[in-house]
Protein backbone atom coordinates (compact mmCIF):
# COMPACT_ATOMS: atom_id res chain seq x y z
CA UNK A 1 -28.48 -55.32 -53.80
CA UNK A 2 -30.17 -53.07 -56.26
CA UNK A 3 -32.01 -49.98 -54.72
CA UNK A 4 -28.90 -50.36 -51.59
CA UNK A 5 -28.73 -46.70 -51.49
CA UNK A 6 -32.44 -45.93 -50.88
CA UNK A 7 -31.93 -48.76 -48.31
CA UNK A 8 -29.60 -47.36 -46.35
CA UNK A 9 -30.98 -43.78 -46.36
CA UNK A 10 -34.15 -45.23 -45.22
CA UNK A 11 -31.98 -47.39 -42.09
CA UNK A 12 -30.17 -43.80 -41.58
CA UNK A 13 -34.38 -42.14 -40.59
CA UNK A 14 -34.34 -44.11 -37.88
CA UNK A 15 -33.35 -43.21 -33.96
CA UNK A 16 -29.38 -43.53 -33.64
CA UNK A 17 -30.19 -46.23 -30.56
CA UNK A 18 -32.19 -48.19 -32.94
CA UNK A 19 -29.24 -48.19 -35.66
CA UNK A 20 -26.83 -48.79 -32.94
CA UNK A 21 -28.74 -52.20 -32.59
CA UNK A 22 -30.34 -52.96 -35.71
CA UNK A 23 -29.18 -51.57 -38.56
CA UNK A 24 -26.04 -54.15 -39.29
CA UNK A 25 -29.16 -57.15 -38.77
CA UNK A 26 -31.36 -54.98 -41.35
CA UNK A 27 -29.12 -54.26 -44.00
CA UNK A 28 -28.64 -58.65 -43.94
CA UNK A 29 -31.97 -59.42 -44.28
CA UNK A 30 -32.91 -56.34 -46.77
CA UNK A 31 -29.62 -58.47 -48.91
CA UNK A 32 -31.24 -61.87 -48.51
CA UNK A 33 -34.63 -60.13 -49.38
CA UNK A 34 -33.61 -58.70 -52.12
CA UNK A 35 -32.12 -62.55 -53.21
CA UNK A 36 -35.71 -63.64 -53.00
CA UNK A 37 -36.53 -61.38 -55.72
CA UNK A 38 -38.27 -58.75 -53.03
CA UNK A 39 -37.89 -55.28 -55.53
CA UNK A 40 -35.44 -52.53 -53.18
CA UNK A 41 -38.59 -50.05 -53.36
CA UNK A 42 -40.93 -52.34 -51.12
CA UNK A 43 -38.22 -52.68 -48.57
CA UNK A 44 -37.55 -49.56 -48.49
CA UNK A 45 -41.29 -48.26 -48.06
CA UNK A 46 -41.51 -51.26 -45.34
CA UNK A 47 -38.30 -49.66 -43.43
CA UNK A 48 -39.86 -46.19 -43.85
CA UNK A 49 -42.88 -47.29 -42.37
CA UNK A 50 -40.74 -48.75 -39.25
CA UNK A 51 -38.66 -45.46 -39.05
CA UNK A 52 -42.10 -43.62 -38.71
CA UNK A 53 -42.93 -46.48 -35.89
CA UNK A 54 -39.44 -46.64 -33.88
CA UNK A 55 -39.97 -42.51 -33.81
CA UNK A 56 -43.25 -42.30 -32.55
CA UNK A 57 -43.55 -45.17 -30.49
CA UNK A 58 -39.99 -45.53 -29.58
CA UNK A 59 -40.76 -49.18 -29.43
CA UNK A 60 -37.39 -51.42 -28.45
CA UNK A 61 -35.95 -48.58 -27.30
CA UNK A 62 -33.50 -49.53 -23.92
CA UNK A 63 -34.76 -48.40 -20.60
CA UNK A 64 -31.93 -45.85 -19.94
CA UNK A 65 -32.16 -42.36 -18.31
CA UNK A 66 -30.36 -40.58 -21.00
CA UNK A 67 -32.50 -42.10 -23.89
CA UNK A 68 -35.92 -41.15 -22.03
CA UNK A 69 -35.48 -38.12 -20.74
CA UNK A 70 -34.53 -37.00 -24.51
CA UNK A 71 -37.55 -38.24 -25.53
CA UNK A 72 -39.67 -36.60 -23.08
CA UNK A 73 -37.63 -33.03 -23.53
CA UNK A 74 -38.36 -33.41 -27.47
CA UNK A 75 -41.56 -34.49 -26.94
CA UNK A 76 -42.65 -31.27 -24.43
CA UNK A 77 -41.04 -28.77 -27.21
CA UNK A 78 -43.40 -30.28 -30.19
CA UNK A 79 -46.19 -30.00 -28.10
CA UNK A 80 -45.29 -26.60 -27.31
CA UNK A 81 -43.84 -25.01 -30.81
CA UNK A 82 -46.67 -25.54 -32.96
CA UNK A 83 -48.71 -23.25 -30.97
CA UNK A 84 -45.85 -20.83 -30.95
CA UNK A 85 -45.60 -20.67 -34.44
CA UNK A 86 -49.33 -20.68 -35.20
CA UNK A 87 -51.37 -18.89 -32.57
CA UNK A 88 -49.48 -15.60 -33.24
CA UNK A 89 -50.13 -16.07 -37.28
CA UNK A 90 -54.09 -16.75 -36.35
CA UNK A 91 -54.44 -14.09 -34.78
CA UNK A 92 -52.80 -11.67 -37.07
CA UNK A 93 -55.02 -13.48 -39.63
CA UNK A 94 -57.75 -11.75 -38.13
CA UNK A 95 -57.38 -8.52 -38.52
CA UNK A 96 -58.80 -5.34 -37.68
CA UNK A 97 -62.60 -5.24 -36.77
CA UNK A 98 -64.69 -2.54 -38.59
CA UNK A 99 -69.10 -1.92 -38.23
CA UNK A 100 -70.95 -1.57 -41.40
CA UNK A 101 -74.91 -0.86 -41.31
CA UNK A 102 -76.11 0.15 -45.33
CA UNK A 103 -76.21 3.99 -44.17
CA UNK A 104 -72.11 3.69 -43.49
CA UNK A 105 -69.85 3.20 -41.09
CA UNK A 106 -70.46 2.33 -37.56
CA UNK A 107 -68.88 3.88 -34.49
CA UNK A 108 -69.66 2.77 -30.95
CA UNK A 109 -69.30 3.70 -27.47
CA UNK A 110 -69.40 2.18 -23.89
CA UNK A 111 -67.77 -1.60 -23.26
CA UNK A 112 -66.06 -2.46 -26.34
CA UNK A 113 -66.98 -6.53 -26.01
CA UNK A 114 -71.00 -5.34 -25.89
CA UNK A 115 -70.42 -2.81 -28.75
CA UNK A 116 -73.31 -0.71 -27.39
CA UNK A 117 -74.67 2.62 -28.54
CA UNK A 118 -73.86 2.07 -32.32
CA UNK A 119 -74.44 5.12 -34.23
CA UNK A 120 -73.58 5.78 -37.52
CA UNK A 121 -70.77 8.55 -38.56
CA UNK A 122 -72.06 11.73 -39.60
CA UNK A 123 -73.20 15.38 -38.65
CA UNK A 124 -74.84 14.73 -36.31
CA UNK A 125 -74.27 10.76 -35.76
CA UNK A 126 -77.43 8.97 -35.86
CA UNK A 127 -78.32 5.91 -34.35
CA UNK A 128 -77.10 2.41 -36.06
CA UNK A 129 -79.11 -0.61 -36.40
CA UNK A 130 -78.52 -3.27 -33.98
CA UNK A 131 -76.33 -6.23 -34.41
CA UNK A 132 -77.55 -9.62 -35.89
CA UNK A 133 -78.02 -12.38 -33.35
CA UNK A 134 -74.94 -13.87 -34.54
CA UNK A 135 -72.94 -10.88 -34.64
CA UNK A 136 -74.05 -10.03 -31.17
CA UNK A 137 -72.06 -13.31 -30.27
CA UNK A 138 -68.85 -12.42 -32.56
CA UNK A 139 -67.30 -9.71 -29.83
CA UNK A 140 -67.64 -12.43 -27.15
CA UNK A 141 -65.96 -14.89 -29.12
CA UNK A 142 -63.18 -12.51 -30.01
CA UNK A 143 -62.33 -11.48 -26.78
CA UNK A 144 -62.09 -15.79 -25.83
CA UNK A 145 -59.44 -16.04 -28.41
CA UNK A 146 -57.34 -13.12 -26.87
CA UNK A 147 -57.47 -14.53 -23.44
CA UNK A 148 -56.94 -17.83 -24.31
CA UNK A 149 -53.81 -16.19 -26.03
CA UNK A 150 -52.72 -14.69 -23.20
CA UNK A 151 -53.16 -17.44 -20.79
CA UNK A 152 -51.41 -19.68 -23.13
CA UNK A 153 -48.78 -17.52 -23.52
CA UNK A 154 -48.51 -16.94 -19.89
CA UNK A 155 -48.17 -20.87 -19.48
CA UNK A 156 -45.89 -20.75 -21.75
CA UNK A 157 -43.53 -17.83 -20.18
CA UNK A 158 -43.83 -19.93 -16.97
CA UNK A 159 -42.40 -23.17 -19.24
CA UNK A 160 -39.98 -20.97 -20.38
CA UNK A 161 -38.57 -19.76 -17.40
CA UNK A 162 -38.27 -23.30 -16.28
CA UNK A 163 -36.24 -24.38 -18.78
CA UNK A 164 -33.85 -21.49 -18.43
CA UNK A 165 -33.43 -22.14 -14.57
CA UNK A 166 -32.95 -26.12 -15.41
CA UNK A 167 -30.21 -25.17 -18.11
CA UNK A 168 -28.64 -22.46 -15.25
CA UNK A 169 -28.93 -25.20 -12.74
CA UNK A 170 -26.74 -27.73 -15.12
CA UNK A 171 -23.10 -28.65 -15.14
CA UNK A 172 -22.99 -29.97 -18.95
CA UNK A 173 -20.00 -28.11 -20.88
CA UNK A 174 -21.61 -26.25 -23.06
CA UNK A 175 -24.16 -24.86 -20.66
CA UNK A 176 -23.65 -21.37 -21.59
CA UNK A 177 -24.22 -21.27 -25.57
CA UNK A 178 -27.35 -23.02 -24.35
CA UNK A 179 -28.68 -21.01 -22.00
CA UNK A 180 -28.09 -17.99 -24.69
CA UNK A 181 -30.10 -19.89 -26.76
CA UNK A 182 -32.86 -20.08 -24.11
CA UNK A 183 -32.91 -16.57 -23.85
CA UNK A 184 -33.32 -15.62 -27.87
CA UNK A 185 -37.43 -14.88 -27.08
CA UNK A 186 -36.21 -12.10 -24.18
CA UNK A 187 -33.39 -10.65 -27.07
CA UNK A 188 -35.69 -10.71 -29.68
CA UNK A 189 -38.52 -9.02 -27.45
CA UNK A 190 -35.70 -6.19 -26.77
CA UNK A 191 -34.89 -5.84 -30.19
CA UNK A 192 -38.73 -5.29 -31.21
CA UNK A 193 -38.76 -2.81 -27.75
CA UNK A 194 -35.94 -0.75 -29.10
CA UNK A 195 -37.16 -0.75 -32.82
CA UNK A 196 -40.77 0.46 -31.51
CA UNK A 197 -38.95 3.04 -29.54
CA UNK A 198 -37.13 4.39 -32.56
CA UNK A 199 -39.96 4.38 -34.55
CA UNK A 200 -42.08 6.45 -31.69
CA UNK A 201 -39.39 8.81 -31.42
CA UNK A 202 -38.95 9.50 -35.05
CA UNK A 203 -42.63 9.26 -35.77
CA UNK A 204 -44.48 12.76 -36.48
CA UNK A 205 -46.73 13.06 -34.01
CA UNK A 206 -49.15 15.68 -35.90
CA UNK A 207 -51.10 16.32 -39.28
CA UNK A 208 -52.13 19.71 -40.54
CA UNK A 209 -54.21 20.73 -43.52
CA UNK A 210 -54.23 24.32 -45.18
CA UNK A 211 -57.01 24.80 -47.44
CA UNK A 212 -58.51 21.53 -47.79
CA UNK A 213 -55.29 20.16 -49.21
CA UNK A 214 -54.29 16.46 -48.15
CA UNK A 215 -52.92 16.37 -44.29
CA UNK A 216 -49.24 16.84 -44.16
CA UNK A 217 -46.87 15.96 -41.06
CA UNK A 218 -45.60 17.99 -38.96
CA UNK A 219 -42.37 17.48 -37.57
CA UNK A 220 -40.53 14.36 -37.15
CA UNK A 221 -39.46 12.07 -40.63
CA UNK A 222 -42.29 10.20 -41.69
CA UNK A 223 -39.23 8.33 -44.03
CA UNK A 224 -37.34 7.07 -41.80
CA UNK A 225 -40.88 5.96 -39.16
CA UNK A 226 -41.80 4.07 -42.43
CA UNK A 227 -38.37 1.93 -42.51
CA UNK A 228 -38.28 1.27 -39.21
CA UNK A 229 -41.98 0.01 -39.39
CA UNK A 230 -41.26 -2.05 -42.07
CA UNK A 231 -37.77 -3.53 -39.56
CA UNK A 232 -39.90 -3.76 -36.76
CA UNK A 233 -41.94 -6.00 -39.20
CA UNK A 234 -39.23 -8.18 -40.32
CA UNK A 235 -37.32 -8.57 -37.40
CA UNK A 236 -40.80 -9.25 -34.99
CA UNK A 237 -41.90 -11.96 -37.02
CA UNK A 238 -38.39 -13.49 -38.08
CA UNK A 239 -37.05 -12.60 -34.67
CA UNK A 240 -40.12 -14.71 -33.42
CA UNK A 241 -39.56 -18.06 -35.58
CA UNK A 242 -35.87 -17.38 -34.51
CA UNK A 243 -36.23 -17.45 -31.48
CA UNK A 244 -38.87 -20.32 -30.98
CA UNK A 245 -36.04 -22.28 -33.45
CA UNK A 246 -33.46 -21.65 -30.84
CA UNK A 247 -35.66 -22.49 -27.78
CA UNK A 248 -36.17 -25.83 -29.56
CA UNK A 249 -32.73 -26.96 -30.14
CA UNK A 250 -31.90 -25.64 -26.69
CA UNK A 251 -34.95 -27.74 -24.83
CA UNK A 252 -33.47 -30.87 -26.92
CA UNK A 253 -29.78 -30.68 -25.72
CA UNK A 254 -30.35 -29.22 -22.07
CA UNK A 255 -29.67 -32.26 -19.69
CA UNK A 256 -32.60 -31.27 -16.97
CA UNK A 257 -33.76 -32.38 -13.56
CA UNK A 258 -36.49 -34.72 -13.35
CA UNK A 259 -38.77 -32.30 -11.70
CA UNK A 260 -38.27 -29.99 -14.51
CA UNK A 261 -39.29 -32.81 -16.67
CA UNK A 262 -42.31 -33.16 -14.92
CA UNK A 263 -43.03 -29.55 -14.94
CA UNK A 264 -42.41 -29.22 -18.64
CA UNK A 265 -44.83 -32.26 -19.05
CA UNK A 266 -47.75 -30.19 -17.25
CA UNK A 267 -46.84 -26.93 -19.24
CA UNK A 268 -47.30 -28.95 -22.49
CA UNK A 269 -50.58 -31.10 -21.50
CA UNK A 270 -52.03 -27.09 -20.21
CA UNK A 271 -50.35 -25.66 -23.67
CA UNK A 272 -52.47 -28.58 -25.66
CA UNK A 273 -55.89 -28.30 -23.81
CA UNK A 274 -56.08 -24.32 -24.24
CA UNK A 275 -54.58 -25.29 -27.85
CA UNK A 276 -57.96 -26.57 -28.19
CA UNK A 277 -59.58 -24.20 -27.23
CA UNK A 278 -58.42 -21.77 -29.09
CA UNK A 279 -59.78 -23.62 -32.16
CA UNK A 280 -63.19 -24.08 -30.38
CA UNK A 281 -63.35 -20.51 -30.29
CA UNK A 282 -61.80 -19.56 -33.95
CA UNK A 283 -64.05 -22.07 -35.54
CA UNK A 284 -67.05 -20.37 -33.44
CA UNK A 285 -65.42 -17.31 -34.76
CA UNK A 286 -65.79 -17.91 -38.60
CA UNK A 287 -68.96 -19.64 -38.17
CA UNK A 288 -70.35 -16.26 -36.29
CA UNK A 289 -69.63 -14.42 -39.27
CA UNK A 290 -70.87 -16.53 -41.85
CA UNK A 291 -73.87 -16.75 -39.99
CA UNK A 292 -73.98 -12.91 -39.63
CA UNK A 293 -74.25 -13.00 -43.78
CA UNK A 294 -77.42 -14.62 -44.12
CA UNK A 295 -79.14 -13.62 -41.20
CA UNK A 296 -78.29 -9.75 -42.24
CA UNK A 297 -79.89 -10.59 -46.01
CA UNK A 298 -82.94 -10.47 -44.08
CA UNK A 299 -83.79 -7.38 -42.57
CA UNK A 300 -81.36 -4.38 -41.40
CA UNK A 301 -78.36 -4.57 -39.24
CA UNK A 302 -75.40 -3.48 -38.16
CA UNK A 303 -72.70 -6.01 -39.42
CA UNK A 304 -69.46 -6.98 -38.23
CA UNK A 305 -66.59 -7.29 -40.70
CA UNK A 306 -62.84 -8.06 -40.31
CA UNK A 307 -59.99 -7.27 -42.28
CA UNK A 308 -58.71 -10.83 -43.45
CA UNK A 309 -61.65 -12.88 -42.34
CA UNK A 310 -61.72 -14.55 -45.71
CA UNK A 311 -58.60 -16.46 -44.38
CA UNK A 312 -60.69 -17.64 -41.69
CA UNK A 313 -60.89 -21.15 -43.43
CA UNK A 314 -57.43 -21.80 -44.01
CA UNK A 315 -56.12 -20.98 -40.71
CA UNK A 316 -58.67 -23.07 -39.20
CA UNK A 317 -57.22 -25.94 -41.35
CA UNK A 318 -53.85 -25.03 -40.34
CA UNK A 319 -54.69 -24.62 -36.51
CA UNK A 320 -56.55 -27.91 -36.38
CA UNK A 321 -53.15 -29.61 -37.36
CA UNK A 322 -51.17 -27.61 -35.45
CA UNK A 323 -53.39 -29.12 -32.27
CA UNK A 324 -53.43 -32.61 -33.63
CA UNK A 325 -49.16 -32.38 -33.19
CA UNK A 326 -49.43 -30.85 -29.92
CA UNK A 327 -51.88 -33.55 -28.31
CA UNK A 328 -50.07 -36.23 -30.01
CA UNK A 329 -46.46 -34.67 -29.09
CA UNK A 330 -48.04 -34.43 -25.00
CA UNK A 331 -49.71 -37.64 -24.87
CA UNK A 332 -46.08 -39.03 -25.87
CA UNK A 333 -44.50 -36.61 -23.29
CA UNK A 334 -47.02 -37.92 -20.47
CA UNK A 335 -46.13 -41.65 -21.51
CA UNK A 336 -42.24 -40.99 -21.87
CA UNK A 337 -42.34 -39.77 -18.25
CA UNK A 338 -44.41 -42.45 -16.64
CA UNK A 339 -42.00 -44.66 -17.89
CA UNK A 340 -38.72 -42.76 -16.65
CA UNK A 341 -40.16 -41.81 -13.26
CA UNK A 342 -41.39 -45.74 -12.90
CA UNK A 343 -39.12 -47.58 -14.39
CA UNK A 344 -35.96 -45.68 -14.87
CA UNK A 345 -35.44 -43.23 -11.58
């Protein structure tokens, strides 16, 4: 028929069980279709619209272990890798906090999430005007997105080590390559260690100035500290994407236990709820500081400011996504196990 290619790479989108069954029938009635006078580019946006279907519904798909527990493995890592790959970027996209009042900058002492006893730099400091009523509420909020980092990534090092004792506990044949790949996160956390370490030890750890001429180091080689900052860069954040790539690919081809299954589907419903969360909080985050900005236009404050807050937008945008995936990808996880634990075990 005309259009045949497009046809079949549309039939090749779908699941290999579903081509296995279907795809021979398909091709038939896309020929006798395509007889009718039916024009190749509506079949083949009707057959990508079933592709989408068959891989998010897995609809027709046979009751067998092998089938469903793939499902439910693939379905725990896309719950879990979007937060992986975008929690870390959100909260680098944050930056570093800094105090402004209109006389300068703004130190503080005492508990840093109360930022009490501002006073203003100088000899002698003075004291600072207080925080606006919103950005009284900004350190709070701030400190909610680092611990529901933490705990996520906690859940997450708990997942992990699951998955590494399911893919020890194995007997498939190619067990170790994918327990190596496993363990990329802990080899690229010891390559960021040992690059730090470098960097510390080559790192001059003194200024001087003679005569009110610019600071100089002292010691050390302030050269070679700069490379290896710039490495440590590099190799943190491609190391990261690296290693969440290989974690991926190993969570799809591990054959696991069924109680690991049904570990890995808690770890991704807890990854998705504090997912959640975490854009609660970043979206109170952004909306603290635009608030800040109108409510300090009216009298005099202390202000709150942050290095790339004007991405603040964006990366809501892209976390809101990234949560959509994950509560999709666990919902499917929770209803891929129901079915192999009830109907399949």
């Amino acid at each position: 028929m005309t259009g045949r290619p497009s046809v079949d790479l549309a039939i090749r989108l779908y699941p290999a069980w579903w081509r296995e069954r279907y795809a021979d029938e398909v091709r038939v009635v896309a020929d006798d279709l395509a007889g009718d006078g039916r024009s190749a580019a509506r079949v083949t946006c009707s057959l990508l619209r079933g592709a989408v279907r068959a891989r998010t519904t897995a609809q027709g798909m046979p009751r067998t272990y092998a089938l469903w527990s793939t499902r439910t493995r693939v379905s725990i890592a896309a719950a879990t890798l979007p937060w992986l790959v975008v929690a870390p970027i959100a909260l680098m996209a944050m930056g570093t906090r800094t105090l402004h009042a209109g006389a300068g900058s703004v130190m503080y002492s005492g508990v840093d999430i109360g930022l009490t006893h501002l006073q203003i730099f100088g000899a002698p400091p003075r004291p600072a005007p207080p925080l606006t009523p919103a950005g009284s509420v900004i350190p709070f909020v701030s400190l909610a997105i680092i611990v529901l980092f933490l705990v996520t990534l906690a859940v997450l090092a708990s997942g992990w080590s699951g998955l590494t004792g399911a893919i020890r506990r194995t007997t498939v044949a190619d067990r170790r390559r994918l327990w190596l790949l496993a363990w990329a996160p802990g080899f690229a956390l010891l390559a960021d260690i040992a690059l730090f370490v470098a960097q510390t030890v080559v790192r001059p750890h003194s200024y001087r100035s003679v005569g009110g001429r610019p600071f100089v180091a002292v010691g050390g080689h302030p050269y070679a500290a700069h490379v290896l900052g710039t490495v440590l860069g590099v190799v943190a954040i491609g190391g990261w994407l690296v290693a969440v790539t290989c974690v991926a690919v190993a969570a799809r081809r591990a054959d696991v236990a069924p109680s690991d299954l049904r570990f890995g589907r808690s770890v991704s419903f807890a990854t998705t709820t504090l997912f959640a969360l975490l854009l609660t909080a970043y979206l109170a985050w952004g909306i603290g500081l635009i608030v800040q900005a109108r409510q300090s236009a009216h009298g005099t404050f202390t202000t709150i400011a942050y290095s790339h807050q004007d991405l603040w937008l964006p990366m809501v945008v892209v976390i809101a996504l990234a949560v959509v995936v994950s509560g999709l990808s666990s919902r499917e996880a929770g209803r891929s196990w129901r079915i192999l634990s009830s109907d399949i075990l």
